[in-house]
Protein backbone atom coordinates (compact mmCIF):
# COMPACT_ATOMS: atom_id res chain seq x y z
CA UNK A 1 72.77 -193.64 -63.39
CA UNK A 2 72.22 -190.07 -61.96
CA UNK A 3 75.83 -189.17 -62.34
CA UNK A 4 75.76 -190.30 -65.88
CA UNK A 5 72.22 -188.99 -67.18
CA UNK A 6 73.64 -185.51 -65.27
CA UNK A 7 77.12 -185.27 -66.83
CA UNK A 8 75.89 -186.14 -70.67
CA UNK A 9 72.85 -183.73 -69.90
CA UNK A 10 75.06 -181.21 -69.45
CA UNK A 11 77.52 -182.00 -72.06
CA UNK A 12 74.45 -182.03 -74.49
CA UNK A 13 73.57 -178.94 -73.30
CA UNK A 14 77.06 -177.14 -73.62
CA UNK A 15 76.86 -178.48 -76.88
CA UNK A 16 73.83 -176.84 -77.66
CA UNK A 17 74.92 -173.99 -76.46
CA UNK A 18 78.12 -173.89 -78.63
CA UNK A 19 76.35 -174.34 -81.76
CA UNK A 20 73.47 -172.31 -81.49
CA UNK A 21 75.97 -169.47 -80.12
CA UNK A 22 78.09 -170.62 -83.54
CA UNK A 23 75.13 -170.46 -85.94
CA UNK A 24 73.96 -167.32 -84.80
CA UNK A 25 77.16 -165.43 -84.72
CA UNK A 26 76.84 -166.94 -88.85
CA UNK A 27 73.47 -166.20 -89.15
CA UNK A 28 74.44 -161.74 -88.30
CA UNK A 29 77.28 -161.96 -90.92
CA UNK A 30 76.99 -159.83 -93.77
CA UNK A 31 77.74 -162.47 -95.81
CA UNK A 32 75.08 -164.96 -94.76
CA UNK A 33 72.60 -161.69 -95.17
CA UNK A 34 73.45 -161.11 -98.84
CA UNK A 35 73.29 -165.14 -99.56
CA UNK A 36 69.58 -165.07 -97.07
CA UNK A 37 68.50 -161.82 -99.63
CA UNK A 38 69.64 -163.45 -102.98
CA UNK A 39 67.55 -166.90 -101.97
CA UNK A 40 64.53 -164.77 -100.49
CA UNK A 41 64.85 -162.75 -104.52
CA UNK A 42 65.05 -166.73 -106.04
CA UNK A 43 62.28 -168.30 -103.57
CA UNK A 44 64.44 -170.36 -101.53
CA UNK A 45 64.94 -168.84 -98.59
CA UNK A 46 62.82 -171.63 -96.60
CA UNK A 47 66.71 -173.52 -95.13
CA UNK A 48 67.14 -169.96 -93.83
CA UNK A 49 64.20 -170.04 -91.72
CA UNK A 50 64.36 -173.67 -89.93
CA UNK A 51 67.95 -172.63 -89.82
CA UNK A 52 66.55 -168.95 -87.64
CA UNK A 53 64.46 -171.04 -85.67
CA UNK A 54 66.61 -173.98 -84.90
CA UNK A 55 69.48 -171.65 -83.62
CA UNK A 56 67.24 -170.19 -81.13
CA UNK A 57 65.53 -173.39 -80.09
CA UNK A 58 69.27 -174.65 -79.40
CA UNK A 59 69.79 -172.00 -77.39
CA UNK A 60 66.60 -172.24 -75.30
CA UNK A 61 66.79 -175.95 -75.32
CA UNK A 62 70.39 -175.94 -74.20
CA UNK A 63 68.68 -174.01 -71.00
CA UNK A 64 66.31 -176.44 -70.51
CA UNK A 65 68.69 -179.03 -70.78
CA UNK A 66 70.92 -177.17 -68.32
CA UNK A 67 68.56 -176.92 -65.60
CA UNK A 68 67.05 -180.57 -65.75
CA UNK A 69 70.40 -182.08 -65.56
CA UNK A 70 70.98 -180.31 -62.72
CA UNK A 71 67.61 -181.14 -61.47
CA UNK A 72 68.57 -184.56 -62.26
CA UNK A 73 71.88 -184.44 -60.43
CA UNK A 74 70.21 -183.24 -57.51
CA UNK A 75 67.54 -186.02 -57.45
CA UNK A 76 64.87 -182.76 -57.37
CA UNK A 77 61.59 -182.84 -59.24
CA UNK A 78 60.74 -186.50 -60.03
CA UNK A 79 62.38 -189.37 -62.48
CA UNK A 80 59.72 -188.50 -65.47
CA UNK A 81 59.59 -184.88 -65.32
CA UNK A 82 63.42 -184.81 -65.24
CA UNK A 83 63.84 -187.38 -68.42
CA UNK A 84 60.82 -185.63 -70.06
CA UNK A 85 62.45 -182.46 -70.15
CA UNK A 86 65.59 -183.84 -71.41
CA UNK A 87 64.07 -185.73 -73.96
CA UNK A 88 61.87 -182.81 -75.04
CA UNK A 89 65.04 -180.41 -75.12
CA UNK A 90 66.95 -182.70 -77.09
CA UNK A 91 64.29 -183.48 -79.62
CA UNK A 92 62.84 -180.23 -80.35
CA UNK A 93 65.87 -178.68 -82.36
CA UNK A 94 65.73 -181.61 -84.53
CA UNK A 95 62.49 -181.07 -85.49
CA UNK A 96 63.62 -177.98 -86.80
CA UNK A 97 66.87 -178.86 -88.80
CA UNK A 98 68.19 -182.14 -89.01
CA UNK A 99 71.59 -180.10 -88.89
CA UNK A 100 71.16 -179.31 -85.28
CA UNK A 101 72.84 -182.60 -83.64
CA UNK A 102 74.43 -181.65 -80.64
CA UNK A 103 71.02 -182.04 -78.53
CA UNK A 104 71.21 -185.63 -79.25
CA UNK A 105 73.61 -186.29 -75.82
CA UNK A 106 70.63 -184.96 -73.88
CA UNK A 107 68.17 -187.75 -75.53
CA UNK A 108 70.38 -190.28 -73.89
CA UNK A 109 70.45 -188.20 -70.86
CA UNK A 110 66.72 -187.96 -70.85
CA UNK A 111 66.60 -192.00 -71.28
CA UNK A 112 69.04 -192.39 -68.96
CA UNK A 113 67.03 -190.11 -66.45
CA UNK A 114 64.24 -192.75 -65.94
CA UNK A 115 66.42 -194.84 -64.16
CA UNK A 116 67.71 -192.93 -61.71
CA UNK A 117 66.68 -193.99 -58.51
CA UNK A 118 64.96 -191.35 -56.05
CA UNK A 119 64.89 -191.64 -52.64
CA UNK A 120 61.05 -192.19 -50.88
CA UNK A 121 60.56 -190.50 -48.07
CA UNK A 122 60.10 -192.32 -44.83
CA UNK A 123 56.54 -193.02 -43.85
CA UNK A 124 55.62 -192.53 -40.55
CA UNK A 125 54.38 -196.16 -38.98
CA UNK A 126 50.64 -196.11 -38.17
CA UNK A 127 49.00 -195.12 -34.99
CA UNK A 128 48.65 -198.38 -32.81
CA UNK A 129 45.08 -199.42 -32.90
CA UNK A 130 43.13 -199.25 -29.03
């Protein structure tokens, strides 16, 4: 399970990358600031906005993503701070703009995450009683 939850984690997170890198490179067009003007002059410039902020939460949630598969990978931090991270990262851009899809690998990787097994350390027997 750790090799899987790691190497969708950071497939979802490449993905994230790739489109939030994609939609902002669109977003500083000249274009897309004409069309974001003429709907701001009309009232409808609201799709613009998620739009804004789900590009950078892609980006930052790709990060997050990043890291906690590799947390994950490297059995470092815990099994629910690991899959909470990757469920949070992979959630969050979709509450922004259903548009923004390519976190959803990094849901699975997040519910794949709480199965990973994690190794306990070794307690130390007890003191023999005298």
């Amino acid at each position: 399970m750790r090799w899987a939850a790691g190497i969708i984690g950071i497939l979802g997170a490449f993905g994230s990358f790739a489109l939030g890198g994609k939609w902002l490179s669109d977003l500083q067009t000249k274009e897309v600031q004409s069309v974001r003007t003429l709907a701001d002059a009309l009232g409808g410039g609201g799709e613009f906005d998620s739009l804004e902020k789900a590009t950078y939460a892609l980006l930052v949630c790709g990060a997050i993503g990043l890291v906690a598969s590799i947390l994950v990978l490297s059995r470092r931090l815990g099994r629910w701070p690991n899959a909470i991270l990757l469920l949070v990262a992979g959630l969050a851009p979709l509450g922004l703009s259903l548009k923004a899809m390519f976190g959803v690998p990094m849901v699975l990787a997040g519910l794949l995450a709480f199965f990973v097994k994690y190794d306990r350390k070794a307690v130390p027997p007890a003191p023999p009683k005298i």
